[in-house]
PDB file of N, CA and C in Angstrom:
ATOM      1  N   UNK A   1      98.098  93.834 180.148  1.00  0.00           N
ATOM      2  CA  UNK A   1      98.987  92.677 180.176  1.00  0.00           C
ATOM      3  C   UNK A   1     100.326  93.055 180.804  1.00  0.00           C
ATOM      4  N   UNK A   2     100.671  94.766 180.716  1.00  0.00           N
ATOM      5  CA  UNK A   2     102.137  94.687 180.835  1.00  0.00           C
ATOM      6  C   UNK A   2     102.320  94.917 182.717  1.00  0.00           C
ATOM      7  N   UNK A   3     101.159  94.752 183.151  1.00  0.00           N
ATOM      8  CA  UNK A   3     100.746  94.714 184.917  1.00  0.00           C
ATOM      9  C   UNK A   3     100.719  93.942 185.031  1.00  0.00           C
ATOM     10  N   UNK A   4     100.117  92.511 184.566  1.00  0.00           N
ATOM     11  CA  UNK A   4     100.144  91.209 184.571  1.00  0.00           C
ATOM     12  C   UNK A   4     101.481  90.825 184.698  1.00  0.00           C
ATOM     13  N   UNK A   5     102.188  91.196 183.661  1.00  0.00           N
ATOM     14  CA  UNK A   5     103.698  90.806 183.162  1.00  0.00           C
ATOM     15  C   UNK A   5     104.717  91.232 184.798  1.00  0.00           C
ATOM     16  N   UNK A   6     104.025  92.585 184.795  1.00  0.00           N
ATOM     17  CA  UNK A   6     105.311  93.137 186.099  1.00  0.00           C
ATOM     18  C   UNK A   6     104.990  92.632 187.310  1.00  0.00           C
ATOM     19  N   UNK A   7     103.631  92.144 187.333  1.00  0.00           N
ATOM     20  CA  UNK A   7     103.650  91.126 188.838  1.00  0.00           C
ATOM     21  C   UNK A   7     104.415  89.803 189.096  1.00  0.00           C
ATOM     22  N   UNK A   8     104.457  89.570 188.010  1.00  0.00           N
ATOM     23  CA  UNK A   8     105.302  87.814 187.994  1.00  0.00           C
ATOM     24  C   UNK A   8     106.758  88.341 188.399  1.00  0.00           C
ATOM     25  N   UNK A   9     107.087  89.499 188.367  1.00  0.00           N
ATOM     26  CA  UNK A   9     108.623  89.992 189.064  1.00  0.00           C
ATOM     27  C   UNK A   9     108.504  89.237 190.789  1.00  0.00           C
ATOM     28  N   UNK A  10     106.834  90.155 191.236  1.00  0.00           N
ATOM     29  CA  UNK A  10     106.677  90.016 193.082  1.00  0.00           C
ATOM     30  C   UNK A  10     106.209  88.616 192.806  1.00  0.00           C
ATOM     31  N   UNK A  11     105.211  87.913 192.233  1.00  0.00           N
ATOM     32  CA  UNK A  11     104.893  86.540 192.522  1.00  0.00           C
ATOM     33  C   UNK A  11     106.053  85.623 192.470  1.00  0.00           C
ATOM     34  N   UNK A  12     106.647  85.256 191.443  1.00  0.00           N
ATOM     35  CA  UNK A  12     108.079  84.329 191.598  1.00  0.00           C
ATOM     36  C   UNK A  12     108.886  85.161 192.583  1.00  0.00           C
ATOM     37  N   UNK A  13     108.841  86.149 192.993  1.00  0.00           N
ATOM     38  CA  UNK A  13     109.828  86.629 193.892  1.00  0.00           C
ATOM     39  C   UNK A  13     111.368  86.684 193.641  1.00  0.00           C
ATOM     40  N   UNK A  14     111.445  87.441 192.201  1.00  0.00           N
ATOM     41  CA  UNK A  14     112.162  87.523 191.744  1.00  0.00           C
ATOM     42  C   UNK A  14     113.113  88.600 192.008  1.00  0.00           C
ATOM     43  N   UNK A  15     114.931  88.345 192.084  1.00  0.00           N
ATOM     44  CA  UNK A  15     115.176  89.894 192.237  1.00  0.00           C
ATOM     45  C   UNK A  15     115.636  90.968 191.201  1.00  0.00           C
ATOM     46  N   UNK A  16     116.581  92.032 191.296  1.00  0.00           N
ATOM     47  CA  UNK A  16     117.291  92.272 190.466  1.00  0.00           C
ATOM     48  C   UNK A  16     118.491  91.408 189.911  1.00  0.00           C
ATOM     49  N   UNK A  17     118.506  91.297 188.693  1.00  0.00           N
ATOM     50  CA  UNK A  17     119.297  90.459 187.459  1.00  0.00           C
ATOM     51  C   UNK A  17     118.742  89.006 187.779  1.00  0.00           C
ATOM     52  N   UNK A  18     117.969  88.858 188.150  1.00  0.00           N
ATOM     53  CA  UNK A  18     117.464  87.430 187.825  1.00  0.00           C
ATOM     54  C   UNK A  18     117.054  87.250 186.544  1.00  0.00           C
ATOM     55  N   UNK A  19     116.705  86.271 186.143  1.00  0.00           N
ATOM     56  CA  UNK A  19     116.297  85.800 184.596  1.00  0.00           C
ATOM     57  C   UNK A  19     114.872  85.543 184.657  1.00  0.00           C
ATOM     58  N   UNK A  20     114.137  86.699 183.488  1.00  0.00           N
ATOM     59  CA  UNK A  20     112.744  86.834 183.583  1.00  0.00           C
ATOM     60  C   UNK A  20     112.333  85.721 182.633  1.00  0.00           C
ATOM     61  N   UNK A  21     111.153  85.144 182.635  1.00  0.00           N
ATOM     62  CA  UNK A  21     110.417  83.778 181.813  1.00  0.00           C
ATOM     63  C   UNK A  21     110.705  84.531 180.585  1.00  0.00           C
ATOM     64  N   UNK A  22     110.550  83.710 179.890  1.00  0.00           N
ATOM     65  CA  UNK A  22     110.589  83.977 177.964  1.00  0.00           C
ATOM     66  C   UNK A  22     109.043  83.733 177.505  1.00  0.00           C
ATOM     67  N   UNK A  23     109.059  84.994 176.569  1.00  0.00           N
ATOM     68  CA  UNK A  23     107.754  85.025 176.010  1.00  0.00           C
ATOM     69  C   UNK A  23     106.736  84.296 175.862  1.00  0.00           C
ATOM     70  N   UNK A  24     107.452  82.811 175.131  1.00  0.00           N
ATOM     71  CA  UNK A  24     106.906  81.701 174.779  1.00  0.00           C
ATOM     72  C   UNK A  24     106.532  81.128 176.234  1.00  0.00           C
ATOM     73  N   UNK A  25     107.022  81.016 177.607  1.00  0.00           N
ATOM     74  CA  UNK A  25     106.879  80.712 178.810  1.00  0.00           C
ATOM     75  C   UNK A  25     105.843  81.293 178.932  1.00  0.00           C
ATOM     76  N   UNK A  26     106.072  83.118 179.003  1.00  0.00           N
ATOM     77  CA  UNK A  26     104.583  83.624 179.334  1.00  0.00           C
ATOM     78  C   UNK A  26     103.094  83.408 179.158  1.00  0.00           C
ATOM     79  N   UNK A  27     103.341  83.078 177.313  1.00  0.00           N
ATOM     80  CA  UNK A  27     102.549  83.295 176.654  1.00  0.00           C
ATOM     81  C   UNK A  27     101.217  81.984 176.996  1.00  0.00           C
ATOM     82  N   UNK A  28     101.873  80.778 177.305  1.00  0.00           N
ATOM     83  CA  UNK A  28     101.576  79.238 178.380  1.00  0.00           C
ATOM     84  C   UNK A  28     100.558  79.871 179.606  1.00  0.00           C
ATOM     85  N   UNK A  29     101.693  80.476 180.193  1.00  0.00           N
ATOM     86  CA  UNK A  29     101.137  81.258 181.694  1.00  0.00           C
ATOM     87  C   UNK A  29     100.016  81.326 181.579  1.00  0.00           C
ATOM     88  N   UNK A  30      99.949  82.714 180.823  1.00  0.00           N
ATOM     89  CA  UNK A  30      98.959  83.559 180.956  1.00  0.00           C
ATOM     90  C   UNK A  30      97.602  83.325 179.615  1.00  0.00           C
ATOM     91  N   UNK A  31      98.219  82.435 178.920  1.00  0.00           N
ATOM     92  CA  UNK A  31      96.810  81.950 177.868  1.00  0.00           C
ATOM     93  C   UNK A  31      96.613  82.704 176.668  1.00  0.00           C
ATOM     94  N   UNK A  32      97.402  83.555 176.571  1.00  0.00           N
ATOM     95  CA  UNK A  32      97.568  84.743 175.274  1.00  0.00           C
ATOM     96  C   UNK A  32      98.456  84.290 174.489  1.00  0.00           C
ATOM     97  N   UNK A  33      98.721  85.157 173.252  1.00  0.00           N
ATOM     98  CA  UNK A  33      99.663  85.359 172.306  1.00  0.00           C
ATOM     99  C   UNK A  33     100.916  85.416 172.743  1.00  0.00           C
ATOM    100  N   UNK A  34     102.008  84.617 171.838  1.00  0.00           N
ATOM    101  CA  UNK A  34     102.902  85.478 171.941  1.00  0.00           C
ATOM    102  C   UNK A  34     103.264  86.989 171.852  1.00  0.00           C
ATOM    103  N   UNK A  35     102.992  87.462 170.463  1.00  0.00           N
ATOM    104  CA  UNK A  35     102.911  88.905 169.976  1.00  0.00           C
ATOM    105  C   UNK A  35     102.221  90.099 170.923  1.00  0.00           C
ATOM    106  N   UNK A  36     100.903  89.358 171.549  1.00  0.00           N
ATOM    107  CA  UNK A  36     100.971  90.163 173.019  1.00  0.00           C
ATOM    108  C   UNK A  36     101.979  90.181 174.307  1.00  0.00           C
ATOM    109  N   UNK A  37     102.212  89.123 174.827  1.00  0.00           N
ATOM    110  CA  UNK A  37     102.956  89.087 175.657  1.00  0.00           C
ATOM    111  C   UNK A  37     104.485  90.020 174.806  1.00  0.00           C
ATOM    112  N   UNK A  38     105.192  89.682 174.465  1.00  0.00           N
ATOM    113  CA  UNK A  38     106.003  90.481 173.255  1.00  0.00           C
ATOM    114  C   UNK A  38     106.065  92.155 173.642  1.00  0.00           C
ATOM    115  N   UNK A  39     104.282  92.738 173.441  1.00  0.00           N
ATOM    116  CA  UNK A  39     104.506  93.903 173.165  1.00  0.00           C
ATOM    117  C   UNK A  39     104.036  94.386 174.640  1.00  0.00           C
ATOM    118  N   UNK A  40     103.723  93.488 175.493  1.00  0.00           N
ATOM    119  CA  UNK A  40     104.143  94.107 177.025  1.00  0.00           C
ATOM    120  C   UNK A  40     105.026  94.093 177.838  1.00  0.00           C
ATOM    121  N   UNK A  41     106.302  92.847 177.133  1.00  0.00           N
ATOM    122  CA  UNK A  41     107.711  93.065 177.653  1.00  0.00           C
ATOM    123  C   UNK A  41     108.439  94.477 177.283  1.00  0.00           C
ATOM    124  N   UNK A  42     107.812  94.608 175.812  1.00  0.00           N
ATOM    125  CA  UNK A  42     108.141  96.050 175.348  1.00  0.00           C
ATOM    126  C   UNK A  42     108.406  97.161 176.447  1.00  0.00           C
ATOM    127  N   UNK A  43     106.636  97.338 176.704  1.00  0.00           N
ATOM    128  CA  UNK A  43     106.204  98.403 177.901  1.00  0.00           C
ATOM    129  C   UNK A  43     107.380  98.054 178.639  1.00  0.00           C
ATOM    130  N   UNK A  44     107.716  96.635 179.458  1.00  0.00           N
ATOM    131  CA  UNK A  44     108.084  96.821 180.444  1.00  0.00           C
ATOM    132  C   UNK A  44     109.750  97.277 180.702  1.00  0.00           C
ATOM    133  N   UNK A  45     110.329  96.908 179.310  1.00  0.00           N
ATOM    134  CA  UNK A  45     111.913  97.343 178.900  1.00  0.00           C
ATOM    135  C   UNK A  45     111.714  98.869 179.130  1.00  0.00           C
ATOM    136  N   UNK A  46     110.821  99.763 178.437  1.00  0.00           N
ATOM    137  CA  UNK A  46     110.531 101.025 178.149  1.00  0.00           C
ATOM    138  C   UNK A  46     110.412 101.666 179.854  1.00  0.00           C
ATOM    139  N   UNK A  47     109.916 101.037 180.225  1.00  0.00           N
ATOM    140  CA  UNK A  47     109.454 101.503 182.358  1.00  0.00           C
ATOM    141  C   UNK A  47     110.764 101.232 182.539  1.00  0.00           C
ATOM    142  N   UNK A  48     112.103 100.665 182.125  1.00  0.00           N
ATOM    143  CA  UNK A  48     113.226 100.395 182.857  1.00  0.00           C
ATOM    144  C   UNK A  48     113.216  98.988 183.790  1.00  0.00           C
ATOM    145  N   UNK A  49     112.195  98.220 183.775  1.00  0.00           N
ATOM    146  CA  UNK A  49     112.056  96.855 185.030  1.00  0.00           C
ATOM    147  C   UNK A  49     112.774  95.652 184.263  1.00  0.00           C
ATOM    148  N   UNK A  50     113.242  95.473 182.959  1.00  0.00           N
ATOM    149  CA  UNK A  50     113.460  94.661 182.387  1.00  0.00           C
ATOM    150  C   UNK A  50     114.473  95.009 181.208  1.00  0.00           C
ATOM    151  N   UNK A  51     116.136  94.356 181.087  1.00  0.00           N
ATOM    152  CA  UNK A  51     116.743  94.437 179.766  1.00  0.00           C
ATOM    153  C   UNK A  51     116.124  93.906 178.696  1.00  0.00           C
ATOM    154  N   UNK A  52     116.869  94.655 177.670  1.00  0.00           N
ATOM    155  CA  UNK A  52     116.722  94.318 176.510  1.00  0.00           C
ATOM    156  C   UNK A  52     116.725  92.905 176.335  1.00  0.00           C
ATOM    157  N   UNK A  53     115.593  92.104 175.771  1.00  0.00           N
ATOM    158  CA  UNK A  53     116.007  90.793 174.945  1.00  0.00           C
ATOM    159  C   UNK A  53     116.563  90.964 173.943  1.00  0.00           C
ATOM    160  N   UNK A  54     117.977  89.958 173.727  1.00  0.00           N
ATOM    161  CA  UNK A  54     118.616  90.086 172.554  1.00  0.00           C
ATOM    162  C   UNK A  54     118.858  88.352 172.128  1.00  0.00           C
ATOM    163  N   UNK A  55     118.981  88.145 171.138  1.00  0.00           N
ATOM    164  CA  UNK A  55     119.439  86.807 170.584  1.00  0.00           C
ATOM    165  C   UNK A  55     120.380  85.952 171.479  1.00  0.00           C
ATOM    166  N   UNK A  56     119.822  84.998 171.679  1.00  0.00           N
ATOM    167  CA  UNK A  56     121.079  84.347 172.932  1.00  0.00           C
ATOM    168  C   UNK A  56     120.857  84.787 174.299  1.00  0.00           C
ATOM    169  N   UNK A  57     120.848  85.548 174.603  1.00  0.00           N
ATOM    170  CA  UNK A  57     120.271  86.379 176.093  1.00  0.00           C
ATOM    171  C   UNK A  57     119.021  86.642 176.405  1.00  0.00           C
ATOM    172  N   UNK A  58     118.653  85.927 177.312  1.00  0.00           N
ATOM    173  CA  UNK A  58     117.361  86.625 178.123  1.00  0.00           C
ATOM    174  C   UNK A  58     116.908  87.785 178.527  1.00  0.00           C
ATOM    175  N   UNK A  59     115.895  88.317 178.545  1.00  0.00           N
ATOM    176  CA  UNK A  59     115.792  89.173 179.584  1.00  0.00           C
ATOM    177  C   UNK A  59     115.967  88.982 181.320  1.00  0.00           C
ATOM    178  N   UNK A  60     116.080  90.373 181.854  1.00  0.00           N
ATOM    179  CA  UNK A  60     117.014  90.030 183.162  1.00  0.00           C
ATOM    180  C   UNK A  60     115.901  91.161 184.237  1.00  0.00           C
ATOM    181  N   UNK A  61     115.718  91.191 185.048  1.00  0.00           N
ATOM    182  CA  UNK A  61     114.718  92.096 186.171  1.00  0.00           C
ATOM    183  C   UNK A  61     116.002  93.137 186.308  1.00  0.00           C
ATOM    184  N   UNK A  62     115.888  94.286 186.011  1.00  0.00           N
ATOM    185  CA  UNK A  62     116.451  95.630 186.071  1.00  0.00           C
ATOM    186  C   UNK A  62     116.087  96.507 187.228  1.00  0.00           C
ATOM    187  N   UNK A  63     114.619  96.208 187.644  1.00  0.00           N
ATOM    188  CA  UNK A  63     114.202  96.951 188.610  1.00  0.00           C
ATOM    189  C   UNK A  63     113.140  96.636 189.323  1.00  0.00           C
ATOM    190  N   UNK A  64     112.435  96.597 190.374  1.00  0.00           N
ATOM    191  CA  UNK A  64     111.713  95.823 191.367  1.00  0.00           C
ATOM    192  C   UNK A  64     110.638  97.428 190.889  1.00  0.00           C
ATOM    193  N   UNK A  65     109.119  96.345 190.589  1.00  0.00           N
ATOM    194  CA  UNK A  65     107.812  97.116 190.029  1.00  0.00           C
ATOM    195  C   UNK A  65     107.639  97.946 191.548  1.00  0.00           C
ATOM    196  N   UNK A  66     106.752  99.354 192.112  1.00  0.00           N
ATOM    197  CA  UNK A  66     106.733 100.210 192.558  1.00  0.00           C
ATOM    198  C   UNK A  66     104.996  99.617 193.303  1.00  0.00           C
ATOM    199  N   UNK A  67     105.502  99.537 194.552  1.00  0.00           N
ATOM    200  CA  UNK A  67     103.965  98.944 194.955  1.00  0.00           C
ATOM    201  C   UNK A  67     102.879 100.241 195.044  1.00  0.00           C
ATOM    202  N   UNK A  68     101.898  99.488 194.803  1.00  0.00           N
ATOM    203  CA  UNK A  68     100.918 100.479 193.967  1.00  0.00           C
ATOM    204  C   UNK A  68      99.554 100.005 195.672  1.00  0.00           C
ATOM    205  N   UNK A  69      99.964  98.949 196.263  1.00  0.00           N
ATOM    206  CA  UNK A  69      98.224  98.966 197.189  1.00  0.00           C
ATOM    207  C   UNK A  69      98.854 100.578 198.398  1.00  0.00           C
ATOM    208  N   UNK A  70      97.260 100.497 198.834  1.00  0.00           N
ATOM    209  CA  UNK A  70      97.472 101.710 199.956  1.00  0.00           C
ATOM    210  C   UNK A  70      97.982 101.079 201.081  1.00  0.00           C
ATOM    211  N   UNK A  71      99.011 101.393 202.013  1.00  0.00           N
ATOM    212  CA  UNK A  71      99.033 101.184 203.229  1.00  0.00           C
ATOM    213  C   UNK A  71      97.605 100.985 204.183  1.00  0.00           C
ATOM    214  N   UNK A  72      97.825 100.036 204.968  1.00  0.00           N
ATOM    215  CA  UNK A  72      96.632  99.934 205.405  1.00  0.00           C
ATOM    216  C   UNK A  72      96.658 100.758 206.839  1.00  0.00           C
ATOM    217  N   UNK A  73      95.568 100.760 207.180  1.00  0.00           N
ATOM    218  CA  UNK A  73      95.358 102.125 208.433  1.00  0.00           C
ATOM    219  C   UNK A  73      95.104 101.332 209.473  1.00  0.00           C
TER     220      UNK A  73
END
């Protein structure tokens, strides 16, 4: 989920300090739990791509996810 989570950074085309969806948003998205979605924002605070959610404040894109396809030949 928390790959799921860090693609919606490149799909909305989001940048640094933009304002990432809220759990409850995600949780719509993607058809899951809150409490999952939750514990893959976790992961993704922990990787550094995302601040802390705190009361009143959103989370914010900290860092643009690390493209992972191969260059093509």
């Amino acid at each position: 989920m928390a790959e799921r989570l860090a693609g919606v950074i490149t799909e909305d085309a989001l940048s640094v300090g933009a304002t990432f969806p809220s759990a409850t948003e995600l949780s719509r998205r993607f058809g899951v739990s809150r409490p999952t979605v939750t514990k893959a924002l976790d992961k993704l605070e922990s990787a550094g791509l995302l601040s802390e959610a705190r009361q009143g404040k959103r989370r914010t894109v900290r860092a643009l996810p690390k493209r992972t396809e191969s260059p093509e030949s």
